[in-house]
Protein backbone atom coordinates (compact mmCIF):
# COMPACT_ATOMS: atom_id res chain seq x y z
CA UNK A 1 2.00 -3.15 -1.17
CA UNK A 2 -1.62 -3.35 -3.12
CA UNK A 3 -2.41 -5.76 -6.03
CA UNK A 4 -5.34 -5.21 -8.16
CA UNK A 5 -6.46 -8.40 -9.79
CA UNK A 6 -9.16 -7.87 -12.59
CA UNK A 7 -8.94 -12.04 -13.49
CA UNK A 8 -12.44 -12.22 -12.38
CA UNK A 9 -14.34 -8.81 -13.26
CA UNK A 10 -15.52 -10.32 -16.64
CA UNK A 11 -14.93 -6.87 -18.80
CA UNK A 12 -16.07 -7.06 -21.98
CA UNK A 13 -13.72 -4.18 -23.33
CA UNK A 14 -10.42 -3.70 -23.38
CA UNK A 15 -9.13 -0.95 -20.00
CA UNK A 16 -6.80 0.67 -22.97
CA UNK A 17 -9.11 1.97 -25.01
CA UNK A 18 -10.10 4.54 -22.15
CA UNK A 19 -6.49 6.06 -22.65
CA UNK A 20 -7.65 9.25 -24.46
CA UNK A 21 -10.69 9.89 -22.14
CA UNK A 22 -7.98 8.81 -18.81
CA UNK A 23 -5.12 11.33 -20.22
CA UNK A 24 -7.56 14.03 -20.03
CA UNK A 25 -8.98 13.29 -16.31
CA UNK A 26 -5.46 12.70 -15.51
CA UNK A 27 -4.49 16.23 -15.97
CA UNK A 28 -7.64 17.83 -14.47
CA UNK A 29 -6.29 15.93 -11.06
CA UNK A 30 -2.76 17.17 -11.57
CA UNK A 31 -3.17 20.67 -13.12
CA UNK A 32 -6.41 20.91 -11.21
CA UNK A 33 -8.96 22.37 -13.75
CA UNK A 34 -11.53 19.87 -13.65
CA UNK A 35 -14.83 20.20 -12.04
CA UNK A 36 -14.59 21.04 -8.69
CA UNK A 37 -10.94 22.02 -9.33
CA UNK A 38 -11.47 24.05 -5.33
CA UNK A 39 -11.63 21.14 -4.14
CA UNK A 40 -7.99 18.74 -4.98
CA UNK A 41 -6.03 19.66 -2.66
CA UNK A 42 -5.80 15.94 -1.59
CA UNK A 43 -3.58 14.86 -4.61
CA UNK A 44 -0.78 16.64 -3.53
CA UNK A 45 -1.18 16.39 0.12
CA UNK A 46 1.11 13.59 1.20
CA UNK A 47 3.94 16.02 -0.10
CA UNK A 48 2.31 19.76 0.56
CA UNK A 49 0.54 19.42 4.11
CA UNK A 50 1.21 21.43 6.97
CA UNK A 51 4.67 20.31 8.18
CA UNK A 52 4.22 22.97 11.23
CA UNK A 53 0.55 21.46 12.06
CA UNK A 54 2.06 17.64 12.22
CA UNK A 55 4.45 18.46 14.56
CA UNK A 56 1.69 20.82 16.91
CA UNK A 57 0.08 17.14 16.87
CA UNK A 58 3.18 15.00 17.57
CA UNK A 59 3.55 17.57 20.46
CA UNK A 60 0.04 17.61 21.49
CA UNK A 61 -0.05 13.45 21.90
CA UNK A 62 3.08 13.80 23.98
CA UNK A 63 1.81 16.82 26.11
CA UNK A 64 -1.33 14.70 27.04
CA UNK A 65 0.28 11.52 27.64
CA UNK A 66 -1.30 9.86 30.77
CA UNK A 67 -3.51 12.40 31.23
CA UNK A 68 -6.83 10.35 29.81
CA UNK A 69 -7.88 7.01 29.06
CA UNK A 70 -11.17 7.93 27.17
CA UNK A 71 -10.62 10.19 23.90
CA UNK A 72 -14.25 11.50 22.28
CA UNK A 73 -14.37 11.97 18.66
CA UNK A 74 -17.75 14.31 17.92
CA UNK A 75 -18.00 14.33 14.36
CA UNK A 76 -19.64 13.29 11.39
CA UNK A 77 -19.20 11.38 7.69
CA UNK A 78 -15.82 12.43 6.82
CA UNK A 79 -15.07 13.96 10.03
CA UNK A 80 -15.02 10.82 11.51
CA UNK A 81 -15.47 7.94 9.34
CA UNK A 82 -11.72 7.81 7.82
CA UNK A 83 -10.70 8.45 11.50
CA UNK A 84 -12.50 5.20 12.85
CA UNK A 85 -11.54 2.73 9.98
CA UNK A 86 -7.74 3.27 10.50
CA UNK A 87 -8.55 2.80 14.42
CA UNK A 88 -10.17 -0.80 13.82
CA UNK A 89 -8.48 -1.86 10.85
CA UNK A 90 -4.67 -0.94 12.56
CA UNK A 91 -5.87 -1.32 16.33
CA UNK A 92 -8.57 -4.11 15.80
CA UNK A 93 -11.47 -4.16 17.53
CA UNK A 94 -10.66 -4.75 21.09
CA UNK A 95 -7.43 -3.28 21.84
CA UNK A 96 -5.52 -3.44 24.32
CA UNK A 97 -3.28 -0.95 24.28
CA UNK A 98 -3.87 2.84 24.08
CA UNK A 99 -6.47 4.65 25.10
CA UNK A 100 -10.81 3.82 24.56
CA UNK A 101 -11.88 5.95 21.85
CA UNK A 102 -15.75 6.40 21.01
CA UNK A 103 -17.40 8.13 18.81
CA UNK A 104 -20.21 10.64 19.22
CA UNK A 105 -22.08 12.97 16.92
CA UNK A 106 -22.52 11.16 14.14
CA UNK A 107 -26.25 10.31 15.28
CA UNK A 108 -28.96 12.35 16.87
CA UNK A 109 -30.11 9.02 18.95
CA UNK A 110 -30.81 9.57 22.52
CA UNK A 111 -30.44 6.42 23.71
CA UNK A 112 -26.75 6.05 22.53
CA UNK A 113 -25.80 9.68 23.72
CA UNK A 114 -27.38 8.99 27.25
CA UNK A 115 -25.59 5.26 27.10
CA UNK A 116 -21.95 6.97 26.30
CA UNK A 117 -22.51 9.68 29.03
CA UNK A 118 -23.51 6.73 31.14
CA UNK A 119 -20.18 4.97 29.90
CA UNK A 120 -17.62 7.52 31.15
CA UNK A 121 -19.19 8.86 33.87
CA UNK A 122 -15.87 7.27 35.81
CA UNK A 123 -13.72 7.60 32.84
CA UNK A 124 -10.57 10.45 32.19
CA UNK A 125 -11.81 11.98 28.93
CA UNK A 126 -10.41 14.12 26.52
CA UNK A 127 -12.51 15.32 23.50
CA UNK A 128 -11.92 16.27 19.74
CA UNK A 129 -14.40 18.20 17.90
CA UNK A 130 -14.32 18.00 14.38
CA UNK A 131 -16.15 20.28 12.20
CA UNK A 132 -15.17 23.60 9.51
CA UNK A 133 -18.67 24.80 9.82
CA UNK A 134 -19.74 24.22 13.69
CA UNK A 135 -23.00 24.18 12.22
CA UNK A 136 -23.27 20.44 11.36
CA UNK A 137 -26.44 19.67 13.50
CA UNK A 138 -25.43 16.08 14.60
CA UNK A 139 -22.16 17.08 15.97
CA UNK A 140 -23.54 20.63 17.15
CA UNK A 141 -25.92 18.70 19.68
CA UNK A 142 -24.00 16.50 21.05
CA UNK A 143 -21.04 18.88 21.24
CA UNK A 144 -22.95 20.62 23.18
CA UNK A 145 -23.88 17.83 25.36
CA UNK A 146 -20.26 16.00 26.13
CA UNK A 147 -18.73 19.72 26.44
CA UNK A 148 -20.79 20.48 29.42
CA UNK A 149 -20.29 17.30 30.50
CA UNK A 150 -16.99 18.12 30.32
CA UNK A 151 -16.83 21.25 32.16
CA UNK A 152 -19.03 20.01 35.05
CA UNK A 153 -16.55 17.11 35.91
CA UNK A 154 -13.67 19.08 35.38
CA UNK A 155 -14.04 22.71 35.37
CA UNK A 156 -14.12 25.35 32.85
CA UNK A 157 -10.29 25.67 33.09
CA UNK A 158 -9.39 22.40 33.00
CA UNK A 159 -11.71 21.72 30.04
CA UNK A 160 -9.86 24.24 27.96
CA UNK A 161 -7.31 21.93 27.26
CA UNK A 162 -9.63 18.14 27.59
CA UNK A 163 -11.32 19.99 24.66
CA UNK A 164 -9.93 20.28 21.34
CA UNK A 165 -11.30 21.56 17.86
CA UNK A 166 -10.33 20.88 14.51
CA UNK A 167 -12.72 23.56 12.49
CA UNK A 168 -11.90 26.24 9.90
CA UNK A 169 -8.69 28.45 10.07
CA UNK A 170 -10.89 31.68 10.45
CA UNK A 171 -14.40 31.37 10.26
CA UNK A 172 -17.38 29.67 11.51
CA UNK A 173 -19.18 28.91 14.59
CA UNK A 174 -16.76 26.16 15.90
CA UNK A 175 -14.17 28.58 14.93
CA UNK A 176 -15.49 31.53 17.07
CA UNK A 177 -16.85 29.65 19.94
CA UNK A 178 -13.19 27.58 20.65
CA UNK A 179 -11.53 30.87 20.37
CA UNK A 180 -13.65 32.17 22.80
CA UNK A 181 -13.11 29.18 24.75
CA UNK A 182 -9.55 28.74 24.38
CA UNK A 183 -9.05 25.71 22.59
CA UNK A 184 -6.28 24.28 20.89
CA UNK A 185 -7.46 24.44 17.41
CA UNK A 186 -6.34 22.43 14.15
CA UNK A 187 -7.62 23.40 10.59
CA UNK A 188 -10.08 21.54 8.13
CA UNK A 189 -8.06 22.67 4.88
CA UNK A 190 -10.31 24.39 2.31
CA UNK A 191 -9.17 22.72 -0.61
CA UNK A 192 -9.83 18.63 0.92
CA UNK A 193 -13.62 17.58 1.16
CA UNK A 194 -14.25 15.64 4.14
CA UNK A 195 -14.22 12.27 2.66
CA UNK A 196 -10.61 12.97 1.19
CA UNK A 197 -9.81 14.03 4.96
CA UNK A 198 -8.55 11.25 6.92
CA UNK A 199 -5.11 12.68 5.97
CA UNK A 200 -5.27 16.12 7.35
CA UNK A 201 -5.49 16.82 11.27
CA UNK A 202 -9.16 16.03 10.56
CA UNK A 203 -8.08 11.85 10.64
CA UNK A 204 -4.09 12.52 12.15
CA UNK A 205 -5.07 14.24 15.29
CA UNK A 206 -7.40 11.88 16.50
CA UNK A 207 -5.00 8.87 14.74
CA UNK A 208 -2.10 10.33 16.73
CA UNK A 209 -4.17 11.04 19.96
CA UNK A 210 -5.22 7.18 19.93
CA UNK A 211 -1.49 5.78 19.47
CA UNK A 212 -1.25 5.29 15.74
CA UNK A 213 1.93 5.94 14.20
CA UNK A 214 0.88 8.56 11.84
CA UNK A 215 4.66 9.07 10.69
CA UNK A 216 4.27 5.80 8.82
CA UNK A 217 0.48 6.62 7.55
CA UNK A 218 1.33 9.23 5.76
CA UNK A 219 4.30 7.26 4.35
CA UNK A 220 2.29 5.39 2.62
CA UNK A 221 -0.03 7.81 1.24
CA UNK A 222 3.38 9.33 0.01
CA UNK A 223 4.55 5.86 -1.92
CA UNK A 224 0.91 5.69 -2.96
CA UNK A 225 0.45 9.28 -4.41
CA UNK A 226 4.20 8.63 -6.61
CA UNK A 227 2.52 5.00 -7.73
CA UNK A 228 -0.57 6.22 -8.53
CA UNK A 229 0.27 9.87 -10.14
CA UNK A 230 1.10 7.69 -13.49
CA UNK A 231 -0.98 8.78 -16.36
CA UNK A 232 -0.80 5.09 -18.17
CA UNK A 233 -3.68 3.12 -16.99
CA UNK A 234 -1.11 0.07 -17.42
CA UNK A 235 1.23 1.31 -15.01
CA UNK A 236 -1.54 2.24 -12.52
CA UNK A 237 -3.74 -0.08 -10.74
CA UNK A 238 -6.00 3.03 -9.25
CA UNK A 239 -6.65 3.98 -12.79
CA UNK A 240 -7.31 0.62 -14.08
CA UNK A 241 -9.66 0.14 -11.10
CA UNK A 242 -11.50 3.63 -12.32
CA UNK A 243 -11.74 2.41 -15.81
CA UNK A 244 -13.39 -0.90 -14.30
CA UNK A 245 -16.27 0.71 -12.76
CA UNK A 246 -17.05 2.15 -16.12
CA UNK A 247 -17.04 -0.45 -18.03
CA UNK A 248 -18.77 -2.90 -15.31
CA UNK A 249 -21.58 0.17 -15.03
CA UNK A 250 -21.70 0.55 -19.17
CA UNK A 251 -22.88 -3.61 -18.93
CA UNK A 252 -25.40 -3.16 -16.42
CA UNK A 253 -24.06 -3.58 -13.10
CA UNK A 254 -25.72 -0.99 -10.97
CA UNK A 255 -24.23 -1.76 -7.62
CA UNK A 256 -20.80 -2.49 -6.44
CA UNK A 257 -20.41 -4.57 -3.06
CA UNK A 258 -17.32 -3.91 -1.23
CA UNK A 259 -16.41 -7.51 0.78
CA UNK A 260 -14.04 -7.77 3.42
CA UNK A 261 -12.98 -11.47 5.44
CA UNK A 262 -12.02 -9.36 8.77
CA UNK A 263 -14.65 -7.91 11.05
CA UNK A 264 -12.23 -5.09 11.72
CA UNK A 265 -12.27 -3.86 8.13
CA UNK A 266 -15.83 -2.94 8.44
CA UNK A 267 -15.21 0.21 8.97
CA UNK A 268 -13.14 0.63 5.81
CA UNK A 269 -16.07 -0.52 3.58
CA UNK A 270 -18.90 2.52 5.73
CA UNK A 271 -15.68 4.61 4.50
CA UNK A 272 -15.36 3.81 1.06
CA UNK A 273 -19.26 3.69 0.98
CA UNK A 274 -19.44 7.50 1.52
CA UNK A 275 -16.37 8.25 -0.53
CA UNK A 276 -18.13 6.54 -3.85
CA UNK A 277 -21.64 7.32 -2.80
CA UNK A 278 -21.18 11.17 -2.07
CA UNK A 279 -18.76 11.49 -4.96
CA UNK A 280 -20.32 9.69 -7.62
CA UNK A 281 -23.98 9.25 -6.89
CA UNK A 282 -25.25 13.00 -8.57
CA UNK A 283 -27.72 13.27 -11.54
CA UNK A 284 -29.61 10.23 -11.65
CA UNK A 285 -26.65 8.61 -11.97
CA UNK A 286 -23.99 6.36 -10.25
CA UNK A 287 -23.07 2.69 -9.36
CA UNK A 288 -24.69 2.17 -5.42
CA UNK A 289 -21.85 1.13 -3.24
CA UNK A 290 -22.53 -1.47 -0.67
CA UNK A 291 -21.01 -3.64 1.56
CA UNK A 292 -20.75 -7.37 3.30
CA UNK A 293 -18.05 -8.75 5.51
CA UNK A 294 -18.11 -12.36 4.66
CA UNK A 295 -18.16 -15.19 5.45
CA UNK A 296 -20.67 -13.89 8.01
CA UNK A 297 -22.73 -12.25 5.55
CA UNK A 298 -22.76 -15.11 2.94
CA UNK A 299 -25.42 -16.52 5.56
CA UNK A 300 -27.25 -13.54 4.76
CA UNK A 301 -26.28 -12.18 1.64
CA UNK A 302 -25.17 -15.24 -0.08
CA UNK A 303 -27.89 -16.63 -1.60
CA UNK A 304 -28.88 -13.48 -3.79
CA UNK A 305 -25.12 -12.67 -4.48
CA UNK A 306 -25.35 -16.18 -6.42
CA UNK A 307 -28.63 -16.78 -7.59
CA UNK A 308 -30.59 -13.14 -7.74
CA UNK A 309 -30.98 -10.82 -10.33
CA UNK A 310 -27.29 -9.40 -11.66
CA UNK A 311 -27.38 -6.08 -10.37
CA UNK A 312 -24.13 -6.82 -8.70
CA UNK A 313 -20.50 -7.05 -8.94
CA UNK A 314 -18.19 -7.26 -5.74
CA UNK A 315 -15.07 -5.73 -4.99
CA UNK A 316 -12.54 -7.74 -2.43
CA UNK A 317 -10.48 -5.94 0.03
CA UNK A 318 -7.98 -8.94 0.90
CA UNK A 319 -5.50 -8.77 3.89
CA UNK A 320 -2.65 -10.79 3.15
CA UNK A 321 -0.84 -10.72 6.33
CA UNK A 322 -3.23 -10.24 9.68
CA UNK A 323 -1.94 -10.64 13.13
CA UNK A 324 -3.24 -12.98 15.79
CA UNK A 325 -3.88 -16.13 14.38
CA UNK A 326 -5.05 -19.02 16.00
CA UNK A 327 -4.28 -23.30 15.67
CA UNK A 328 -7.03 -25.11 15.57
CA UNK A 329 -7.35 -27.22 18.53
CA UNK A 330 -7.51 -31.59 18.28
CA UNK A 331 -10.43 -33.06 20.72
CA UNK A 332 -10.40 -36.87 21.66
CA UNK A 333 -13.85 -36.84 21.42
CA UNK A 334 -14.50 -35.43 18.49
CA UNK A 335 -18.16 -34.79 19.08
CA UNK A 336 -18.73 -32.40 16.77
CA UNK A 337 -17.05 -34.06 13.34
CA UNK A 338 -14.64 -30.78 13.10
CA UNK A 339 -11.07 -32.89 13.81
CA UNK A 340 -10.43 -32.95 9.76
CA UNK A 341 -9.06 -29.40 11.07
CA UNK A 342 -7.19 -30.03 13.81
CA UNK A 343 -3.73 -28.75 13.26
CA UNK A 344 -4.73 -26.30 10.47
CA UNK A 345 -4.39 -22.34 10.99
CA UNK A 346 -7.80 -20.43 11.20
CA UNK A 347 -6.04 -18.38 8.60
CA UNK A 348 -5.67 -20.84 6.14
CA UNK A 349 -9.82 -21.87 7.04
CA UNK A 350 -10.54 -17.93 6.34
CA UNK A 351 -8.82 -17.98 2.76
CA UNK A 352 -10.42 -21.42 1.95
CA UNK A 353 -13.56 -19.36 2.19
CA UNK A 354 -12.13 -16.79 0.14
CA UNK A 355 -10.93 -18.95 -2.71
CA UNK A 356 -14.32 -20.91 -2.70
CA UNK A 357 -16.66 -18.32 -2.19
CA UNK A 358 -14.86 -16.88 -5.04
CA UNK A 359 -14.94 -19.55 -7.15
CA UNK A 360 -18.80 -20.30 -6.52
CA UNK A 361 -19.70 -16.41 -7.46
CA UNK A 362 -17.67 -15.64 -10.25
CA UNK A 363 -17.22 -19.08 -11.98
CA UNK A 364 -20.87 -20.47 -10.82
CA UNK A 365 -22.58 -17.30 -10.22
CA UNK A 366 -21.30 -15.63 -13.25
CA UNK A 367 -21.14 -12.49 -10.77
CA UNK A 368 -18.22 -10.49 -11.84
CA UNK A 369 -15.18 -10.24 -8.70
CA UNK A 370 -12.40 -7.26 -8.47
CA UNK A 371 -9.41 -8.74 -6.04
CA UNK A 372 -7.43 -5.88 -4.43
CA UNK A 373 -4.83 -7.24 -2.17
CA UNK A 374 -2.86 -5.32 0.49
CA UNK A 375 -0.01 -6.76 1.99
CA UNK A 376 -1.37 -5.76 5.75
CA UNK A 377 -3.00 -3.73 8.24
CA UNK A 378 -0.33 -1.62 9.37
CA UNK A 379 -0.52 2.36 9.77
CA UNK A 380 1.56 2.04 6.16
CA UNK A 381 -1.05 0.27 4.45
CA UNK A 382 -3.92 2.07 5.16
CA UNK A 383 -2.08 5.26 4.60
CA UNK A 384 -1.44 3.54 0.82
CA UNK A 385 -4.60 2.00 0.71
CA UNK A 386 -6.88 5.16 1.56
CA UNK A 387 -4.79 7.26 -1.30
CA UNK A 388 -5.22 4.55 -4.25
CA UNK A 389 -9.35 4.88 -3.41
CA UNK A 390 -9.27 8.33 -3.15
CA UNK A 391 -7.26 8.77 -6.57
CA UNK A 392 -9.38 5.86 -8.03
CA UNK A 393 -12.71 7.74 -7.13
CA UNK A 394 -11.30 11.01 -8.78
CA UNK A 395 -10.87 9.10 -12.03
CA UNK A 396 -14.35 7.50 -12.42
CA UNK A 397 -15.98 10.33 -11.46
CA UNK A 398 -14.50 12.71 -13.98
CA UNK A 399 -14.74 9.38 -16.39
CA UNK A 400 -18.51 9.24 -15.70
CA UNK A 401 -18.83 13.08 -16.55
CA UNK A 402 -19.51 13.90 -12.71
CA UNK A 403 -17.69 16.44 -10.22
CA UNK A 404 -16.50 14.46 -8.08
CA UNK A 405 -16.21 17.00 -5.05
CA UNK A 406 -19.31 18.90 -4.50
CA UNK A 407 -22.66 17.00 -2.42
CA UNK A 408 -25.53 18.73 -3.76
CA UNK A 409 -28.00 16.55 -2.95
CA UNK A 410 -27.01 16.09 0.99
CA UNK A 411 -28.43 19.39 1.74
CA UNK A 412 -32.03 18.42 0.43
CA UNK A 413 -32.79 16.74 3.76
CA UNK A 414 -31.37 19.31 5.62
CA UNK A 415 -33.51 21.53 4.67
CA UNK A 416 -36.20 19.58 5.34
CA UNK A 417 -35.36 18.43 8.90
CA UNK A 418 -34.52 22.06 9.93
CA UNK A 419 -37.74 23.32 8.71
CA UNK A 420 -39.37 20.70 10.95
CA UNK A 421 -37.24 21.57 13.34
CA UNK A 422 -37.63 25.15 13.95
CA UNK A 423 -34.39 26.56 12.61
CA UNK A 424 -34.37 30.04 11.05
């Protein structure tokens, strides 16, 4: 299902001499007594989540059936980033099946707030809150916003059930005010951090709500936890790609770009972005994840990636099988030189790219390349794929002497803003 390739990521030691350090992280994951031990309730969770809670979803998606054709998701990082690359990489970017989901609260810009409101003003909307404090200011404000929205097109009864929370089990604002309301609620577990969450009711509901199969994601979170729950970094490709980071940081490569060749995997890479960044950057330390979707990006990005100062390695997220593919078409006139294609898939065109944008970086560029292949972008796969990250980012974290689930840092600039803003 997912290949890790390391041919390219020019290592200069040898991934088994991390075995010792790798045993030890290993069993701070299982046992959970590492840092941030509160906090690992992810490992297990393809085989310990809320059976009871799945099903109140299953139900809930069949309830609501017809009943809207817009579904809001108000939430923030982890509360909605997991949530929106499953949507694009399963549903692709202009689906047309299901219902039109948008995002909101994940920005305090007026403009796009007062362009969605604009946007569904003839819509049938149904909305998802997502938050365990209620107190996350982004999604509090424009909460506040779509809800009255809400109840002025449909009524304070009605909204009751257009409005849904996912919060904390028994506290917090969120908690207290959809209570009060009488909202069906769904729980933010205490033991997953929000960018191990797309596998709770924080990522399913919304998932299940837009017409993904979420049966078959967390399938493959389950085949991915019993592959990747080896303590033998030979045996596990999450662990080896841990162990790579290390060693790729330990020779001097202080940023990591995550590429994709599909525009609907961009999502995946903003993602992964906060999963490494949040987790790993702490202490003056940590490896800065970007991103580029190529080969759009090699117009922009290209030219550094081969020539600029090595700060860089990249990290491929191939699709092996994608949907929807096109022949090229033959033209008489050939006007534009481009009939040396004429027959050929725009797949194969795509992986030609691949294979010799690879070759010119790593080979040319000397820029070091990790190659992880998934076999497609099913519900499965990104169930599978989302798990061997997460457990991959537990590793080098703990490798790297950092707890992997705490954000001490984000709160700096809260402060800030809410002193500027008034807030007692």
């Amino acid at each position: 299902m997912l290949k890790l390739d390391l041919t390219n990521a020019k290592l200069k030691e040898d991934l088994s001499t991390y075995q010792t350090k790798v045993s030890e992280a290993h069993r701070w994951l299982e046992d959970k007594t590492g840092a941030g031990n509160d906090f690992v309730g992810w490992v297990k969770w393809p085989v310990n989540y809320d059976k009871e809670e799945f099903d109140r979803i299953l139900k809930l998606k069949e309830k609501l059936k017809g009943k809207y054709d817009c579904l809001l998701v108000c939430g923030i990082g982890g509360s909605y980033l997991g949530a929106r690359a499953a949507l694009e990489m399963i549903r692709g970017l202009y689906p047309t099946d299901g219902p039109e989901v948008i995002f909101v609260g994940n920005t305090f810009s007026n403009n796009y707030i007062s362009q969605v409101l604009k946007h569904i003003e003839n819509k049938n909307v149904i909305l998802n809150v997502i938050s365990k404090s209620g107190t996350t200011t982004e999604t509090s404000v424009a909460f506040r916003i779509f809800k009255q929205f809400i109840e002025k097109k449909y009524g304070e009864e009605e909204a009751k059930w257009r409005i849904i929370a996912t919060t904390d089990a028994h506290k917090g604002t969120l908690k207290s005010l959809a209570d009060k309301k009488g909202y069906e609620e769904f729980v933010v577990p205490d033991d997953v951090g929000g960018r191990f969450s797309v596998f709770t009711a924080v990522g399913l509901l919304p998932l299940a709500l837009a017409g993904v199969d979420i049966k078959e994601l967390m399938k493959g979170s389950l085949d991915a936890m019993n592959a990747y729950s080896i303590e033998s970094i030979e045996e596990n490709d999450a662990y080896k790609y841990a162990v790579a980071r290390r060693i790729l940081d330990k020779q001097g490569y202080t940023a990591e770009m995550f590429v994709t060749y599909e525009l609907q995997l961009t999502m995946i890479a903003e993602w992964w972005k906060q999963l490494f960044g949040e987790s790993e950057g702490k202490g003056g330390n940590g490896i800065l994840p970007t991103s580029a979707c190529f080969s759009t990006d090699l117009h922009s990005l290209g030219q550094f990636v081969q020539d600029g100062r090595k700060v860089l390695y990249e990290t491929l997220l191939l699709i092996d099988e994608m949907p929807n593919d096109i022949v090229f078409p033959d033209d008489d006139e050939n006007l534009d030189n481009m009939n040396y294609l004429t027959g050929k898939n725009v797949s194969w065109v795509n992986k030609m790219a691949q294979q010799g944008t690879l070759s010119a970086h790593a080979d040319d560029g000397n820029v070091p390349n990790i190659e992880i292949h998934l076999k497609d972008n099913s519900a499965y796969s990104f169930g599978y794929m989302i798990y061997f990250f997460m457990r991959a980012c537990g590793m080098t974290c703990y490798l790297a002497g950092v707890n992997p689930f705490n954000q001490p840092g984000v709160e700096v600039y809260k402060k800030k803003m809410f002193k500027l803003l008034g807030k007692e």
